[in-house]
C-alpha atoms as a PDB file:
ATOM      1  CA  UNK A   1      33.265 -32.193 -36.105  1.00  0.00           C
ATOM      2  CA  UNK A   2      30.967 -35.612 -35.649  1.00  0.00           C
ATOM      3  CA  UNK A   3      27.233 -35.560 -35.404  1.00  0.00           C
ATOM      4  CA  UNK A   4      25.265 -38.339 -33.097  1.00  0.00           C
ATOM      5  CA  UNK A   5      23.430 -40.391 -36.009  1.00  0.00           C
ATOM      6  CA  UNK A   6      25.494 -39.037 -39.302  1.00  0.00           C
ATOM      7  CA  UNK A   7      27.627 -41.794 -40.933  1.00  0.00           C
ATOM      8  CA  UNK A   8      30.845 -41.179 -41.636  1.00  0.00           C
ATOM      9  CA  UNK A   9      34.400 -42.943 -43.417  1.00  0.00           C
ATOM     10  CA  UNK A  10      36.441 -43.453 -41.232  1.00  0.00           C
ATOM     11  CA  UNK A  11      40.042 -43.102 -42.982  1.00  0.00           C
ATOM     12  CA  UNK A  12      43.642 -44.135 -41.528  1.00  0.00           C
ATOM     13  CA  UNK A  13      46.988 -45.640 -42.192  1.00  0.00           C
ATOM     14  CA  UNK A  14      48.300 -49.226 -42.255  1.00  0.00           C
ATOM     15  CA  UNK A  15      51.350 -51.218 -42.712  1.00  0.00           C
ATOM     16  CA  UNK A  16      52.093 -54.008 -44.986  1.00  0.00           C
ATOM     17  CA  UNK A  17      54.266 -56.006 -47.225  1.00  0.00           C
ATOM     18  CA  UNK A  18      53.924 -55.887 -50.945  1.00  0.00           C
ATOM     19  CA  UNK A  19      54.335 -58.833 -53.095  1.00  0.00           C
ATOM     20  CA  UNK A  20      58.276 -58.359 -52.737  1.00  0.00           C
ATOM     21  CA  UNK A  21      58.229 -58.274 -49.094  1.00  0.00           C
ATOM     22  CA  UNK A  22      58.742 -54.375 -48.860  1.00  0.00           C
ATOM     23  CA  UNK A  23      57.367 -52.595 -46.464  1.00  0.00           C
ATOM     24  CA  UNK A  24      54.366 -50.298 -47.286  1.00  0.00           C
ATOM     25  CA  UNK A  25      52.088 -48.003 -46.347  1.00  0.00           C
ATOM     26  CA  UNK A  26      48.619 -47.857 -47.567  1.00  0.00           C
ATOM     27  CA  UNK A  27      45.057 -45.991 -46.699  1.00  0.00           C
ATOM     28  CA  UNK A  28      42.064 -48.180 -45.609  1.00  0.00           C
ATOM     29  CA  UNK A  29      38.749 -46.821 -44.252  1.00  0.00           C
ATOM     30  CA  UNK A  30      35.632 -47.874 -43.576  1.00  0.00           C
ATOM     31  CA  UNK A  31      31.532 -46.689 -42.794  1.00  0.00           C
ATOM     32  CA  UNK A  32      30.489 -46.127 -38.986  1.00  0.00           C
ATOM     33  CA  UNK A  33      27.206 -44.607 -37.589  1.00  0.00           C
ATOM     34  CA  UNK A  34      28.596 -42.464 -34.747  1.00  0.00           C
ATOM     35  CA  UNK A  35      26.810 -43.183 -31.637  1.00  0.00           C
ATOM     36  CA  UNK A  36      28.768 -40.556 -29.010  1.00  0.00           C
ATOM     37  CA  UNK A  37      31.701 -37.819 -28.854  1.00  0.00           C
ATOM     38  CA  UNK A  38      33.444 -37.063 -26.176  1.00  0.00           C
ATOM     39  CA  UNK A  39      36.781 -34.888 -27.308  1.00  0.00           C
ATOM     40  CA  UNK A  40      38.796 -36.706 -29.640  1.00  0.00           C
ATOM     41  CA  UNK A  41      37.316 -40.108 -28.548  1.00  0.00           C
ATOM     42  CA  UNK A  42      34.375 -41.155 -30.983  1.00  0.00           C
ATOM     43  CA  UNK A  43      32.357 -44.208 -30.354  1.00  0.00           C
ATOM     44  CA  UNK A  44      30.756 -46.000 -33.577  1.00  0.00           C
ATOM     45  CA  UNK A  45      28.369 -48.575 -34.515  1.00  0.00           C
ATOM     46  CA  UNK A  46      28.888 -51.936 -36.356  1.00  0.00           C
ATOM     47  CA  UNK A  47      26.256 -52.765 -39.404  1.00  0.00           C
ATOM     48  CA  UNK A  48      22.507 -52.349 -38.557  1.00  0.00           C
ATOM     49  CA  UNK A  49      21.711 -56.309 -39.301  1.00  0.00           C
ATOM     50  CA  UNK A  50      18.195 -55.189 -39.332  1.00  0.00           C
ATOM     51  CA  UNK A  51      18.201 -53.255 -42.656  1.00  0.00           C
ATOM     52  CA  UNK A  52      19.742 -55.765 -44.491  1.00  0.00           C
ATOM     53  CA  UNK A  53      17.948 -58.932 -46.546  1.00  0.00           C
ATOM     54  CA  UNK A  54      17.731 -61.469 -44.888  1.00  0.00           C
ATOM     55  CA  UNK A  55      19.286 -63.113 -47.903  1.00  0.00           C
ATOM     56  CA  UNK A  56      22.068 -61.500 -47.757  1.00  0.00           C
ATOM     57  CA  UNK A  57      23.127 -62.872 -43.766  1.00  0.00           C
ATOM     58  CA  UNK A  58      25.872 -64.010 -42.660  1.00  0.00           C
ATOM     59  CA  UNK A  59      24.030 -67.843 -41.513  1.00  0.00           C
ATOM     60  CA  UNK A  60      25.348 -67.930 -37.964  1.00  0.00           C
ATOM     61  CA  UNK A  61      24.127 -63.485 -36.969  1.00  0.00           C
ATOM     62  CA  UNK A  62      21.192 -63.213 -35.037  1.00  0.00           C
ATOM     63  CA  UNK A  63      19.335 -59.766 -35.948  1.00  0.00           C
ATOM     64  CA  UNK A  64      18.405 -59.449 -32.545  1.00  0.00           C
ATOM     65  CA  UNK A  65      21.593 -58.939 -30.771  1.00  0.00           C
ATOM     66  CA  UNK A  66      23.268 -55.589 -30.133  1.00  0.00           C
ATOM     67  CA  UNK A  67      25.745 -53.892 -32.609  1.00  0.00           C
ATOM     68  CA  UNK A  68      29.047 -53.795 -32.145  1.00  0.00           C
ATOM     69  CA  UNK A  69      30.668 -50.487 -30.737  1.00  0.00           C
ATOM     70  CA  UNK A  70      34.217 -49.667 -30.969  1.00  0.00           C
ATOM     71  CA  UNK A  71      35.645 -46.665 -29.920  1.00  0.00           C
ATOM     72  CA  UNK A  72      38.127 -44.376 -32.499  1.00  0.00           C
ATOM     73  CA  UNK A  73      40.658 -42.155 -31.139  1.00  0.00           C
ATOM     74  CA  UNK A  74      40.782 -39.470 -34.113  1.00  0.00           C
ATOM     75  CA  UNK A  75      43.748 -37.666 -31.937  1.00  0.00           C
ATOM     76  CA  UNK A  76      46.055 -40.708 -32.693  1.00  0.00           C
ATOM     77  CA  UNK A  77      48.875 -41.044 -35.081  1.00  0.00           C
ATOM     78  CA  UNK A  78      47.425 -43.135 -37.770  1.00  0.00           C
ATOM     79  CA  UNK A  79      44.284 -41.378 -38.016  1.00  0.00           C
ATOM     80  CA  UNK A  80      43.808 -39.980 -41.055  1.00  0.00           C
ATOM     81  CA  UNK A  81      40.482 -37.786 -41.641  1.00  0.00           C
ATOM     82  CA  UNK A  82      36.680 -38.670 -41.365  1.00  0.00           C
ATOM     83  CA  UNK A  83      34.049 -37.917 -44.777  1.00  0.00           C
ATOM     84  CA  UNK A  84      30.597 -37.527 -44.200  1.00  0.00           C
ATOM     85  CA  UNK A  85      28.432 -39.859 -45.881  1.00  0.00           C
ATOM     86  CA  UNK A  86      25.208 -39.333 -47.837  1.00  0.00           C
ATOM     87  CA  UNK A  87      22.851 -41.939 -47.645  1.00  0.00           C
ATOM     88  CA  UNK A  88      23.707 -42.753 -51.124  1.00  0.00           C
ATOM     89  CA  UNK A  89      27.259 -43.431 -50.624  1.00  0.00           C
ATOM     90  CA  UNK A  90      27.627 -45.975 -48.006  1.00  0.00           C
END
């Protein structure tokens, strides 16, 4: 399902209060470069600090350190469903 290199949105479910105090339940998602696959396991990447202007930096990030992985279990509960990106939709 996941290809080394493809971006992807990463969809799942969260938990909340509304402005009432009820509890809700919303989608959130977010981009990832996948970096490996193994079964239902999927490590990502954080941002690529090095394709962005340098204008546009957080002031303390250093473009030379590593970016962040973080590992997505697409088996569990809250996992919703992963959309392939286009370079024009990140």
């Amino acid at each position: 399902m996941f290809e080394v290199g493809k971006s992807y949105r990463f969809v799942w479910l969260e938990t909340g209060r509304d402005d009432d105090g009820k509890s809700i339940t919303f989608e959130s998602s977010i981009v990832y470069e996948v970096a490996a696959v193994d079964g239902a396991l999927v490590k990502v990447l954080g941002p690529d600090w090095t394709k962005v202007e340098e204008y546009m930096l957080p002031p303390s990030l250093d473009r030379n350190e590593p970016r962040d992985e973080t590992i997505i279990n697409t088996a569990g509960l809250f996992f919703v469903r992963a959309e392939l990106q286009h370079d024009n939709q990140q």
